[in-house]
PDB file of N, CA and C in Angstrom:
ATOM      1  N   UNK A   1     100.462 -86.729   4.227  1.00  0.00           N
ATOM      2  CA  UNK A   1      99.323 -86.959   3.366  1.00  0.00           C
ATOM      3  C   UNK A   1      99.578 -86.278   2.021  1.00  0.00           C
ATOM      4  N   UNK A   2      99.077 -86.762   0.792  1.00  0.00           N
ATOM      5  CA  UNK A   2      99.586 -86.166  -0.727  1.00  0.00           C
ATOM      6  C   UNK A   2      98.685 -85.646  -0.965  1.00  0.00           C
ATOM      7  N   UNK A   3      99.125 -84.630  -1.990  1.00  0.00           N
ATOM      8  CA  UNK A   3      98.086 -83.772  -1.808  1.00  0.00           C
ATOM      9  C   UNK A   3      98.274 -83.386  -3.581  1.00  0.00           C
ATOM     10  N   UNK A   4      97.406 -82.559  -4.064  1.00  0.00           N
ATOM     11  CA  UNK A   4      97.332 -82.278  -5.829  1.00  0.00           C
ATOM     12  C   UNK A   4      97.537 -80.927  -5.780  1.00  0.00           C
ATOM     13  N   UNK A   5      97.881 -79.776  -6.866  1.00  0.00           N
ATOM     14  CA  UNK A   5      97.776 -78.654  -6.955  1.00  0.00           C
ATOM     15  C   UNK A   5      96.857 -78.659  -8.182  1.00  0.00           C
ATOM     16  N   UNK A   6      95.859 -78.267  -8.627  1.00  0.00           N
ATOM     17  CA  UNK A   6      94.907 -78.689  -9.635  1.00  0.00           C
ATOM     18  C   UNK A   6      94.806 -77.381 -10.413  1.00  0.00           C
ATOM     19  N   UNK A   7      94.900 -76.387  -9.692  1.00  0.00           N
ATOM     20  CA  UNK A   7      94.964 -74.739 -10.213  1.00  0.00           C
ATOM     21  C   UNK A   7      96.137 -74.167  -9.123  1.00  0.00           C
ATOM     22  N   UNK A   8      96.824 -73.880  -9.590  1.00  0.00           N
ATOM     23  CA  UNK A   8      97.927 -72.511  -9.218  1.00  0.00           C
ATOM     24  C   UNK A   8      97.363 -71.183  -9.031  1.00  0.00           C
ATOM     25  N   UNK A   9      97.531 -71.026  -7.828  1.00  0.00           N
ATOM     26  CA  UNK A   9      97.306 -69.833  -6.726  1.00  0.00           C
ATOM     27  C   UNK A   9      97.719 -68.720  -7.436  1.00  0.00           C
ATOM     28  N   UNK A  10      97.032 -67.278  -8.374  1.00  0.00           N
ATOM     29  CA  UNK A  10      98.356 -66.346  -8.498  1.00  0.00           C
ATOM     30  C   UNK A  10      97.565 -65.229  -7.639  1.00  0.00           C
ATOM     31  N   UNK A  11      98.288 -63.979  -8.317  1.00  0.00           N
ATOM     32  CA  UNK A  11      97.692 -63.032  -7.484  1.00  0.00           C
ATOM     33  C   UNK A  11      96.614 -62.476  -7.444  1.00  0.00           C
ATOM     34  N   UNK A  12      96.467 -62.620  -8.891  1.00  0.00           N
ATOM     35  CA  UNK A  12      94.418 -62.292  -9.467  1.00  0.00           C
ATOM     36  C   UNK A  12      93.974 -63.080  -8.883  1.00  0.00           C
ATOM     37  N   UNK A  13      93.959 -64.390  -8.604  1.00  0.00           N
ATOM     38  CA  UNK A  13      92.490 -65.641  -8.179  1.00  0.00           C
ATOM     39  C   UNK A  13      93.374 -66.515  -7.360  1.00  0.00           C
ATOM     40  N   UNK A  14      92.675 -67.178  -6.683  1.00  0.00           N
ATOM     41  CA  UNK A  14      92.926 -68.344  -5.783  1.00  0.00           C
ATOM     42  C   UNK A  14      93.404 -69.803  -6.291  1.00  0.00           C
ATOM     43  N   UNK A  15      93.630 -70.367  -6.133  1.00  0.00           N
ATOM     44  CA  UNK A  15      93.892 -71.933  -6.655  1.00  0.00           C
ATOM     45  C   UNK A  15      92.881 -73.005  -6.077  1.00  0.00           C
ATOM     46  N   UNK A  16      93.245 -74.093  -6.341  1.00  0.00           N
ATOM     47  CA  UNK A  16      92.424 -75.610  -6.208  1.00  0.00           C
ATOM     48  C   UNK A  16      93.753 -76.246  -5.747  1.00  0.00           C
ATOM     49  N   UNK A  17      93.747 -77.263  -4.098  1.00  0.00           N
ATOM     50  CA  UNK A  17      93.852 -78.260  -3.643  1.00  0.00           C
ATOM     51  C   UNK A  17      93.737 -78.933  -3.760  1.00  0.00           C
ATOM     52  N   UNK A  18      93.972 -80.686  -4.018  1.00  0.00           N
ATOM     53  CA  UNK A  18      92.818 -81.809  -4.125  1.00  0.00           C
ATOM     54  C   UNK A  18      93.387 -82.635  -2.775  1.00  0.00           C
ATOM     55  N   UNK A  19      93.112 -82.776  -1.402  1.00  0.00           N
ATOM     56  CA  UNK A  19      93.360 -83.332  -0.379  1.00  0.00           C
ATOM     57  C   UNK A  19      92.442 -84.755   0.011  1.00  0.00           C
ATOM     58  N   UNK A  20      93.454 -85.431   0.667  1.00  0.00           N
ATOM     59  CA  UNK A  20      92.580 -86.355   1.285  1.00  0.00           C
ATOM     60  C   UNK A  20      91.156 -86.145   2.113  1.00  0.00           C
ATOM     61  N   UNK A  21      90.258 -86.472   2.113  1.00  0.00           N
ATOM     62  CA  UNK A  21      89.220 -86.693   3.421  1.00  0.00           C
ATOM     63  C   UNK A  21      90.146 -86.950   5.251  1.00  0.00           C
ATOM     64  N   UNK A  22      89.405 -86.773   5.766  1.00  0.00           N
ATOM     65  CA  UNK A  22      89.615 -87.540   7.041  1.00  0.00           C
ATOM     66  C   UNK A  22      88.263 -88.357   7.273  1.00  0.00           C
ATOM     67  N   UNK A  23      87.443 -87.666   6.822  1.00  0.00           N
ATOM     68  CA  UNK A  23      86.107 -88.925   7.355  1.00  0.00           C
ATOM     69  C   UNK A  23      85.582 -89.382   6.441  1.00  0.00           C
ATOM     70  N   UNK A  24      85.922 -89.529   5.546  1.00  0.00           N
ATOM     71  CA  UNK A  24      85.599 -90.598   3.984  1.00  0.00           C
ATOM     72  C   UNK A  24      86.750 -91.443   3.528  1.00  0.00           C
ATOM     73  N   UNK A  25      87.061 -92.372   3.444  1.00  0.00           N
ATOM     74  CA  UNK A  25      87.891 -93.572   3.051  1.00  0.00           C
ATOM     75  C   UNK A  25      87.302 -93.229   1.189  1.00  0.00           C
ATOM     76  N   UNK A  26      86.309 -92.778   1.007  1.00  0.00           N
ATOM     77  CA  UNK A  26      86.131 -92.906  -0.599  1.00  0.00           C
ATOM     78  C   UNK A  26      86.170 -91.683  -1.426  1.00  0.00           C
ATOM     79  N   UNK A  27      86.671 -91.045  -0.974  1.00  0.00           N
ATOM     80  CA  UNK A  27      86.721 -89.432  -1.828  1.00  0.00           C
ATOM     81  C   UNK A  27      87.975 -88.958  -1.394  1.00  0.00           C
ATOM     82  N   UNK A  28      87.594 -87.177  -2.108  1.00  0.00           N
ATOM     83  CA  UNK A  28      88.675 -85.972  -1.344  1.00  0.00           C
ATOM     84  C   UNK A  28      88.091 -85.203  -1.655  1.00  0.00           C
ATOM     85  N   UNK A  29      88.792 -84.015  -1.361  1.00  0.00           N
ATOM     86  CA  UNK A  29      88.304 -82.673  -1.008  1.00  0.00           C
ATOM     87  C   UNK A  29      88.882 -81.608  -1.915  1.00  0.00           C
ATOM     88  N   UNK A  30      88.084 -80.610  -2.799  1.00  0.00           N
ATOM     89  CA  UNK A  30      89.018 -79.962  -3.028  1.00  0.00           C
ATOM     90  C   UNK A  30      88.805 -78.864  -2.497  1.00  0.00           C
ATOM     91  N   UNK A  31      90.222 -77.984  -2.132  1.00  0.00           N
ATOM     92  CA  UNK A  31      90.107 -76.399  -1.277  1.00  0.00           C
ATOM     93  C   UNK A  31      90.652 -75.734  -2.027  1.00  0.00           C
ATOM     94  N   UNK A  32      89.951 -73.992  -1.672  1.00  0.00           N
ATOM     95  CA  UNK A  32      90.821 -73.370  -2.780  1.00  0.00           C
ATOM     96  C   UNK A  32      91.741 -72.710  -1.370  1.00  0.00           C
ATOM     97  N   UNK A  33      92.929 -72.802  -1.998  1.00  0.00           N
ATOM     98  CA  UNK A  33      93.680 -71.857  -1.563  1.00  0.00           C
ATOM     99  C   UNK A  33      94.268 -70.658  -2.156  1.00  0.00           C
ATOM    100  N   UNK A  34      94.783 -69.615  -1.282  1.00  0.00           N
ATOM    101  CA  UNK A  34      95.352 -68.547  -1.343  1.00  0.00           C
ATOM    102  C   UNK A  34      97.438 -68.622  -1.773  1.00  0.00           C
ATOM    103  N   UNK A  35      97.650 -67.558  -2.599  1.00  0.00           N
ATOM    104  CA  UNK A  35      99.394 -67.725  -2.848  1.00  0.00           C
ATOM    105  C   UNK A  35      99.798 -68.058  -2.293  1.00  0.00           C
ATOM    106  N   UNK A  36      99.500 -67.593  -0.765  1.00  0.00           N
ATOM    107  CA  UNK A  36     100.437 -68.187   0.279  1.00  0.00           C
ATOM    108  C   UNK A  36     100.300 -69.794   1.183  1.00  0.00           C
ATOM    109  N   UNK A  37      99.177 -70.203   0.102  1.00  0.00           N
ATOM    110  CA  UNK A  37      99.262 -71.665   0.679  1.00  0.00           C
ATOM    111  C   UNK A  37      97.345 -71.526   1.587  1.00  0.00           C
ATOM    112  N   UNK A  38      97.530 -70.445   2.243  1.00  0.00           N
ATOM    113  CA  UNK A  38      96.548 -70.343   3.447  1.00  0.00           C
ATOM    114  C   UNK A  38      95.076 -70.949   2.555  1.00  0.00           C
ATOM    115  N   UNK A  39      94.477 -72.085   3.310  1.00  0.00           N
ATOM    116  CA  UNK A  39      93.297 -72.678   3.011  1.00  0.00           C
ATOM    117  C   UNK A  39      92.422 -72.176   3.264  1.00  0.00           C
ATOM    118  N   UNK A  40      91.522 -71.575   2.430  1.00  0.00           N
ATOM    119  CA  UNK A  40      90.064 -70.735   1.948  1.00  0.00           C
ATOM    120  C   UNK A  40      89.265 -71.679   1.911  1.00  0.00           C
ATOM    121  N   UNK A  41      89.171 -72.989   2.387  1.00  0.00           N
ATOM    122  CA  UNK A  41      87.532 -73.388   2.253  1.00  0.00           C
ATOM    123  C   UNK A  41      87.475 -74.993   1.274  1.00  0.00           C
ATOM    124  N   UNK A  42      86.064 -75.546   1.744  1.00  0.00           N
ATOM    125  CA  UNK A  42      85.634 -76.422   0.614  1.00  0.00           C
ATOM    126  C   UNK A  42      85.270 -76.207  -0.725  1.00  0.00           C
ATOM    127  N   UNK A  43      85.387 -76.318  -1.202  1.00  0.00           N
ATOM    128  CA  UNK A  43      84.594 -76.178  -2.615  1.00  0.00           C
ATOM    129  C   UNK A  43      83.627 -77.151  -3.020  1.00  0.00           C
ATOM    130  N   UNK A  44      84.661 -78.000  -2.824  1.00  0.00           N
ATOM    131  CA  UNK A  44      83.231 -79.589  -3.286  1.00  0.00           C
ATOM    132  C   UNK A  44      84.456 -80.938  -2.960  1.00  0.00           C
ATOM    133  N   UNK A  45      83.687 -82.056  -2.974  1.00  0.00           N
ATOM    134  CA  UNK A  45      84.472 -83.420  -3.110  1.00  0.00           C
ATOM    135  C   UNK A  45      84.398 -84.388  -4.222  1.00  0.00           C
ATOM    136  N   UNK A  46      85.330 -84.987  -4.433  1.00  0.00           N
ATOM    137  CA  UNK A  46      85.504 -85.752  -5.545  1.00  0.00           C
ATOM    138  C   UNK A  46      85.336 -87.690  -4.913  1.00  0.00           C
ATOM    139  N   UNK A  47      84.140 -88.648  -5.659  1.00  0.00           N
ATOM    140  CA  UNK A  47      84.437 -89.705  -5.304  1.00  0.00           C
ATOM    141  C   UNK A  47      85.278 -90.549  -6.081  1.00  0.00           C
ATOM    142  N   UNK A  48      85.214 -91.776  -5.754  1.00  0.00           N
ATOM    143  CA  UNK A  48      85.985 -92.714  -6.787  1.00  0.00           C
ATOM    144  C   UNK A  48      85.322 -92.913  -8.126  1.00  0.00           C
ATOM    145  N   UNK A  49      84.453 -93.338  -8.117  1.00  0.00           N
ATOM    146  CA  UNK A  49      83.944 -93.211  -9.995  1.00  0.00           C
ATOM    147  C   UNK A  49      84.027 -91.970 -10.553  1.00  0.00           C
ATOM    148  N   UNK A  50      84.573 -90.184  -9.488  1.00  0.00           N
ATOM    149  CA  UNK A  50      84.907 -89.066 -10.605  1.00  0.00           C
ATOM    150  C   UNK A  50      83.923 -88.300 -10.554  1.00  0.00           C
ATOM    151  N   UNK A  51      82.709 -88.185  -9.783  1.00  0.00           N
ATOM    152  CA  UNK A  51      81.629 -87.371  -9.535  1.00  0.00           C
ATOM    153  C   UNK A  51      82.164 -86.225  -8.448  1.00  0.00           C
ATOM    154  N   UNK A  52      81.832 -84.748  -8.555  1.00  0.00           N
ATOM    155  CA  UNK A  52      82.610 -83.982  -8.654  1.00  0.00           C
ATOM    156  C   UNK A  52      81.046 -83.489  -7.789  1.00  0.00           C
ATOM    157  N   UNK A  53      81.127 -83.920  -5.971  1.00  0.00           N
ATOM    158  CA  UNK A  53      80.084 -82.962  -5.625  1.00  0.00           C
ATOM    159  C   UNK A  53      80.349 -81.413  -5.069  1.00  0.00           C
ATOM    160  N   UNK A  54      79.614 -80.561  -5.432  1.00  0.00           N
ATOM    161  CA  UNK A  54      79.714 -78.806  -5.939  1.00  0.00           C
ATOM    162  C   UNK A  54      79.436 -78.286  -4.516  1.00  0.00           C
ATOM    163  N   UNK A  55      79.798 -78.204  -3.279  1.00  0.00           N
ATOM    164  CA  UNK A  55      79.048 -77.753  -1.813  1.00  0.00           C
ATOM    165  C   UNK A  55      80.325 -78.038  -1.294  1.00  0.00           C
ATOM    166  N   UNK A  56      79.886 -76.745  -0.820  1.00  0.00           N
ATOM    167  CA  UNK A  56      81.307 -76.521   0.251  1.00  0.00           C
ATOM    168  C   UNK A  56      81.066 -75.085   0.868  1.00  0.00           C
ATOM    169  N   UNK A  57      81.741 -74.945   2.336  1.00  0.00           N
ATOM    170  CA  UNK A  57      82.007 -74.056   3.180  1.00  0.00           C
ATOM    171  C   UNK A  57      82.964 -73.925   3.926  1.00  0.00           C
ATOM    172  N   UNK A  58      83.211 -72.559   4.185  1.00  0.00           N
ATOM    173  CA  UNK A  58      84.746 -71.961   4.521  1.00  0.00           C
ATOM    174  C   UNK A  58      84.778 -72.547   6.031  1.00  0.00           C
ATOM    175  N   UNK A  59      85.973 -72.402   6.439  1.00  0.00           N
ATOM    176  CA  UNK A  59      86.372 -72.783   7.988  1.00  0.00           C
ATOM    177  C   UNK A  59      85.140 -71.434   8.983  1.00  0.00           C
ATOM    178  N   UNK A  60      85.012 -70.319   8.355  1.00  0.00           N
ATOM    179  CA  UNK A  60      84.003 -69.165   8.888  1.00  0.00           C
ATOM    180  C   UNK A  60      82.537 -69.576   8.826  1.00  0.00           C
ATOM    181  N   UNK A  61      82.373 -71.025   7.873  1.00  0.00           N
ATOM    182  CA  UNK A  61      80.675 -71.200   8.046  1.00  0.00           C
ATOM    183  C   UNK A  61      80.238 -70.175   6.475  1.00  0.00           C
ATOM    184  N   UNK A  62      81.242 -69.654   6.299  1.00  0.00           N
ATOM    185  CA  UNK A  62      80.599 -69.109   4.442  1.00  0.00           C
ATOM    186  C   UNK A  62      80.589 -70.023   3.664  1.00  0.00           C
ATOM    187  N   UNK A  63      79.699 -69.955   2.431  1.00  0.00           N
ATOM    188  CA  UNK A  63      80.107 -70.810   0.971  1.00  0.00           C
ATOM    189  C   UNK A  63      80.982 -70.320   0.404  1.00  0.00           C
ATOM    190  N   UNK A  64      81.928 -71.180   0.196  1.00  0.00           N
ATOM    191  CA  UNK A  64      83.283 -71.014  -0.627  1.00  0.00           C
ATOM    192  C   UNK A  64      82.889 -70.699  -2.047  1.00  0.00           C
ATOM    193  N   UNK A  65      83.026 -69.725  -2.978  1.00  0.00           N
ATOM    194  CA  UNK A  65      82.918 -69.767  -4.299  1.00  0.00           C
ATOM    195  C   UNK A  65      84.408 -70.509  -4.616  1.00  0.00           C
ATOM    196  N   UNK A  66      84.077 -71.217  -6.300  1.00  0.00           N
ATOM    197  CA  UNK A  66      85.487 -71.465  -6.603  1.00  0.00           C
ATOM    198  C   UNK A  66      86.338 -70.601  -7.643  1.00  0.00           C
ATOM    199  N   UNK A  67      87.543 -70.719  -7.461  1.00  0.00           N
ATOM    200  CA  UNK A  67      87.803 -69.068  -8.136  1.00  0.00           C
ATOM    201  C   UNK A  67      87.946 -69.360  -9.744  1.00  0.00           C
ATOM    202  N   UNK A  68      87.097 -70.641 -10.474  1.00  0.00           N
ATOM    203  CA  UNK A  68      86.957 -70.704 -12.176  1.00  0.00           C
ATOM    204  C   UNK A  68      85.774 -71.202 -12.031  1.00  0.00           C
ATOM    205  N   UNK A  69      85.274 -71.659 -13.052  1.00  0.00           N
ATOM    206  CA  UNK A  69      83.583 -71.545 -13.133  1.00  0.00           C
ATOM    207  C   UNK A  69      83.900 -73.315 -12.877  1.00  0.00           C
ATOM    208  N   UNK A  70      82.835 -73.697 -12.729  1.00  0.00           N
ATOM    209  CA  UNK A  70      82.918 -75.625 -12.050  1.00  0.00           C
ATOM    210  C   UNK A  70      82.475 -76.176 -13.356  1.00  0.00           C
ATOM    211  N   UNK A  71      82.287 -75.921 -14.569  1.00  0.00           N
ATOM    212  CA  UNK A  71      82.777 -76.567 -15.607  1.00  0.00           C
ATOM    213  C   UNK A  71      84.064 -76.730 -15.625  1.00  0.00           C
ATOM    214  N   UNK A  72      84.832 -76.129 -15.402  1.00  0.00           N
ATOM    215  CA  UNK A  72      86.437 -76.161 -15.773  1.00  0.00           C
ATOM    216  C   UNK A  72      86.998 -76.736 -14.798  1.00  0.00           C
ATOM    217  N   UNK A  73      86.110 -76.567 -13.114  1.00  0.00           N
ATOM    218  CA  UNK A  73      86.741 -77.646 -12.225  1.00  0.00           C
ATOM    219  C   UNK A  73      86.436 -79.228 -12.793  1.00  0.00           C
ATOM    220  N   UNK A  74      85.207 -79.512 -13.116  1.00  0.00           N
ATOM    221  CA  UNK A  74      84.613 -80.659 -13.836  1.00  0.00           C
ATOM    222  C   UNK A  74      86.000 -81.334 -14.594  1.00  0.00           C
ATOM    223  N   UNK A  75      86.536 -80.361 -15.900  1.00  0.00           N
ATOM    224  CA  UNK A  75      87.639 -80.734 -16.464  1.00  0.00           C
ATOM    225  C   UNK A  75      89.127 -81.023 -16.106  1.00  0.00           C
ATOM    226  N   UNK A  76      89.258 -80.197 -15.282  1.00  0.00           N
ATOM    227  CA  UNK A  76      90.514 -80.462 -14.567  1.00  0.00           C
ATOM    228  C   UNK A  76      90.385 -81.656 -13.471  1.00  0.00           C
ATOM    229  N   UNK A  77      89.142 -82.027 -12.857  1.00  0.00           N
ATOM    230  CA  UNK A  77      89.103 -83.390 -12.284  1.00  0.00           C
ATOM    231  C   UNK A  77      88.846 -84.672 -13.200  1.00  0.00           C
ATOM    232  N   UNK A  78      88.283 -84.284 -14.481  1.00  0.00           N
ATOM    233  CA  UNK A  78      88.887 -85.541 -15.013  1.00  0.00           C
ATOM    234  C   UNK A  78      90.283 -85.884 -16.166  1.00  0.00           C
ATOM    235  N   UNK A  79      90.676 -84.197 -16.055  1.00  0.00           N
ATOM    236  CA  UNK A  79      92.353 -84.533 -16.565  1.00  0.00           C
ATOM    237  C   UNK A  79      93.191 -85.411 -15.514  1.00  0.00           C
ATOM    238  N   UNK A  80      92.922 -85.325 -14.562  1.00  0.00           N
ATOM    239  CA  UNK A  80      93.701 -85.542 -13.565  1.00  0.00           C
ATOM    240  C   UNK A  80      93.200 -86.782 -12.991  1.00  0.00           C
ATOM    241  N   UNK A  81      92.583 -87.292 -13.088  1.00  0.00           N
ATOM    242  CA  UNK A  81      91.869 -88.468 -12.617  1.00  0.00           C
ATOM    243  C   UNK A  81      92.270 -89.016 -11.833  1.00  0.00           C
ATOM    244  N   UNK A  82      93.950 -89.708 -12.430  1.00  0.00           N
ATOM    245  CA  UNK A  82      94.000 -90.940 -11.991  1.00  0.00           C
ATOM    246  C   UNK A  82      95.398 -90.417 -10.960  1.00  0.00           C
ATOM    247  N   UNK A  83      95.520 -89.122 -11.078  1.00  0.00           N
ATOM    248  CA  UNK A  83      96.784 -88.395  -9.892  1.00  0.00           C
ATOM    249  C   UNK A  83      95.503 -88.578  -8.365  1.00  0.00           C
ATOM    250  N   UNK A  84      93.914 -88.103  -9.005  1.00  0.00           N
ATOM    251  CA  UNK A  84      93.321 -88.136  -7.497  1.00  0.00           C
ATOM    252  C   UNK A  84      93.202 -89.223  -7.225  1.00  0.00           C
ATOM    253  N   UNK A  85      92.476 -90.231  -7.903  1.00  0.00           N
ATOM    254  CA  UNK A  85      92.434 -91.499  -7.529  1.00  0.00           C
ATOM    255  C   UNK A  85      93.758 -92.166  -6.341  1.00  0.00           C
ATOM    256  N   UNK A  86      94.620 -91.905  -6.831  1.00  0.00           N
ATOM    257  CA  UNK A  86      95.506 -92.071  -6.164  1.00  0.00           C
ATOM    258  C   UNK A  86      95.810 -91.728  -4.214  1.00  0.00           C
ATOM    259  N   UNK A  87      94.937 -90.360  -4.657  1.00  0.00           N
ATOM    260  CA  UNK A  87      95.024 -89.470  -3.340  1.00  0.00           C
ATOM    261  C   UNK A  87      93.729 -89.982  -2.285  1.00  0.00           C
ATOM    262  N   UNK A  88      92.530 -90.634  -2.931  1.00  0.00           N
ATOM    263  CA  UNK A  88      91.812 -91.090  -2.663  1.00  0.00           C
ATOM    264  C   UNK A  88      91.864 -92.110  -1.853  1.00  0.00           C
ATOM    265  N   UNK A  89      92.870 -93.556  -2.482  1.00  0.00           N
ATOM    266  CA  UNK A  89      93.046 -94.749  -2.283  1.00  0.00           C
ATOM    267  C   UNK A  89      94.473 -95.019  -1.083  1.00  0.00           C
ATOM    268  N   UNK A  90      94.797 -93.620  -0.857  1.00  0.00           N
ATOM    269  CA  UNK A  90      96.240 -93.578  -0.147  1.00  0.00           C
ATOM    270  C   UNK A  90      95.431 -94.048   1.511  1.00  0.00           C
TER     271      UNK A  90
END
């Protein structure tokens, strides 16, 4: 399954995932992960017209914060658009 790196993991903050769904044929998911790859959680999902929903919770049942403010996730999902789209439609 293809997957996006949308933010780079460093050692100060976490990164952004952009993964397929398994139970939506019309979106994805983005997770933040940790340097070492290890997946921290939902953050929110992205559909096909680019709406960027903000809810998400960790594999523990916490709310995932995302580690940049969700204006800037906002921007980086529509720099990238058409790399998710892609990930979407796979």
């Amino acid at each position: 399954m293809k997957t996006l790196i949308l933010l780079e993991a460093t050692t100060e903050r976490n990164g952004i995932l952009v993964k397929k769904t398994i139970n939506d044929i019309n979106s994805c998911e983005l997770r933040k992960i940790s340097i070492s790859g290890r997946d921290n959680g939902y953050i929110s999902s992205v559909n096909k017209s680019g709406t960027v929903i903000a809810t998400g919770l960790s594999w523990r049942g916490k709310v995932v914060n995302s580690p940049i403010e969700m204006g800037e996730v906002f921007k980086l999902v529509e720099n990238n658009f058409d790399k998710i789209l892609e990930i979407i439609n796979e």
